[in-house]
Protein backbone atom coordinates (compact mmCIF):
# COMPACT_ATOMS: atom_id res chain seq x y z
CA UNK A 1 136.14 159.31 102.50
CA UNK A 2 136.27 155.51 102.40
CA UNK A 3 133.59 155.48 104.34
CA UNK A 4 131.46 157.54 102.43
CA UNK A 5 132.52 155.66 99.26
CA UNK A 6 131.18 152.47 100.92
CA UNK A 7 127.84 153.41 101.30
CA UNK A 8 127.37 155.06 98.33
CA UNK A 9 128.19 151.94 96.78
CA UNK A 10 126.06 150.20 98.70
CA UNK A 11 122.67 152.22 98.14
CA UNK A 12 123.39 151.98 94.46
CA UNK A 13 123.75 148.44 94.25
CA UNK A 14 120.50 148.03 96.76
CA UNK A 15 118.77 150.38 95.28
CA UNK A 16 119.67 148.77 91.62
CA UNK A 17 118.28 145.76 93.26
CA UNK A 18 115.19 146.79 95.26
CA UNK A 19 114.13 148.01 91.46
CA UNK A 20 114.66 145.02 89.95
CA UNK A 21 112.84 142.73 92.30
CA UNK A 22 109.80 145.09 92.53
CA UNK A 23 110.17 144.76 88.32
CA UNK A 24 110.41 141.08 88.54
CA UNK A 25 107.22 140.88 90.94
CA UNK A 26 105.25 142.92 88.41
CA UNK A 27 106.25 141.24 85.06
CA UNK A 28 105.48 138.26 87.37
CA UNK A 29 101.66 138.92 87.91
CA UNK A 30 101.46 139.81 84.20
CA UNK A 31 102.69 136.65 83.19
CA UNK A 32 100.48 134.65 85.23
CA UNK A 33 97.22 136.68 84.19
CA UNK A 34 98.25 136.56 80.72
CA UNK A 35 99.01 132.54 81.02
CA UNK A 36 95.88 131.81 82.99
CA UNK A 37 94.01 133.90 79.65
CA UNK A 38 96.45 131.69 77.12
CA UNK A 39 95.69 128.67 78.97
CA UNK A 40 91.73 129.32 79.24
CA UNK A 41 91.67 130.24 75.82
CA UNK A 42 93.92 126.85 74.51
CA UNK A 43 91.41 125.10 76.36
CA UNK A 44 88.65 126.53 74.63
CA UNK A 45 90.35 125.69 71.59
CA UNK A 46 90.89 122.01 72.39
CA UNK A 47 87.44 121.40 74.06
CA UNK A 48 88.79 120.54 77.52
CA UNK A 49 89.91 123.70 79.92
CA UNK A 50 92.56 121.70 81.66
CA UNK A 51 94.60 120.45 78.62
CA UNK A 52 95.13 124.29 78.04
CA UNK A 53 96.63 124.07 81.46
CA UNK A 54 98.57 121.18 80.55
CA UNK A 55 100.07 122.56 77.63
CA UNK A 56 101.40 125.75 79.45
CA UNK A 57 103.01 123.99 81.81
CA UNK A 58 104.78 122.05 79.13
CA UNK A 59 105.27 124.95 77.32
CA UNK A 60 107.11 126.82 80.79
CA UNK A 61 108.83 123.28 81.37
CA UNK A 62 110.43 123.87 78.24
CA UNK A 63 111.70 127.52 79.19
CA UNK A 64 113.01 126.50 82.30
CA UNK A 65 114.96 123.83 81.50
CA UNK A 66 116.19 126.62 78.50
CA UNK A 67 117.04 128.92 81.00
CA UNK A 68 118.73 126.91 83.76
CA UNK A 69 120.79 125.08 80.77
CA UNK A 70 121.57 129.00 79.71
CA UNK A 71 122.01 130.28 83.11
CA UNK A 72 125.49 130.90 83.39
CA UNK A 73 125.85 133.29 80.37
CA UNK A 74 122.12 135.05 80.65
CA UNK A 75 122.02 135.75 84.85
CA UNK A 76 125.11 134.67 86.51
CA UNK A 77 127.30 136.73 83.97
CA UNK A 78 125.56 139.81 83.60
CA UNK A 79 124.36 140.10 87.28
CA UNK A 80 128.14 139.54 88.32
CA UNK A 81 129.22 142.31 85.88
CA UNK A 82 126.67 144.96 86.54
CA UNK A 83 127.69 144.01 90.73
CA UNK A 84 130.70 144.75 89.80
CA UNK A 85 130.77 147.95 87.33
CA UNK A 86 128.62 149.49 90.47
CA UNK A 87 131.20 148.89 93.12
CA UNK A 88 134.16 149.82 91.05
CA UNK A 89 132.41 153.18 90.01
């Protein structure tokens, strides 16, 4: 029974997992193609294409250093709960 516990628990939490990465790969690609648009288009804007560039990378600087300062509470936390509420159920 323990046994069978154990890897129930265990394709849950990999399955839980395997979804999220494949989401993270997708939002991913739609972030870049939309950024690469953004940036293009700022560019436009501006007169030069690569200051667009420029100011996305600031602009993804700036969420970066949000979310590694914020880390803790918005990944760490949650992650370790959900981990946790899937083994325990």
């Amino acid at each position: 029974l323990w046994k069978h516990k154990g890897i129930s628990m265990l394709a849950d939490v990999s399955g839980e997992l395997v979804a999220g990465l494949a989401m993270i790969v997708f939002v991913s690609f739609v972030v870049i193609v939309f950024s690469i648009g953004l940036a293009l288009l700022i560019g436009d804007w501006i007169g030069k294409s690569y200051y667009g560039f420029f100011i996305m990378g600031g602009f993804y600087s700036l969420a970066a250093l949000i979310i590694y300062v914020r880390r803790v509470k918005w990944l760490k936390d949650p992650f370790s709960n959900m981990l946790i509420r899937k083994i325990l159920k």
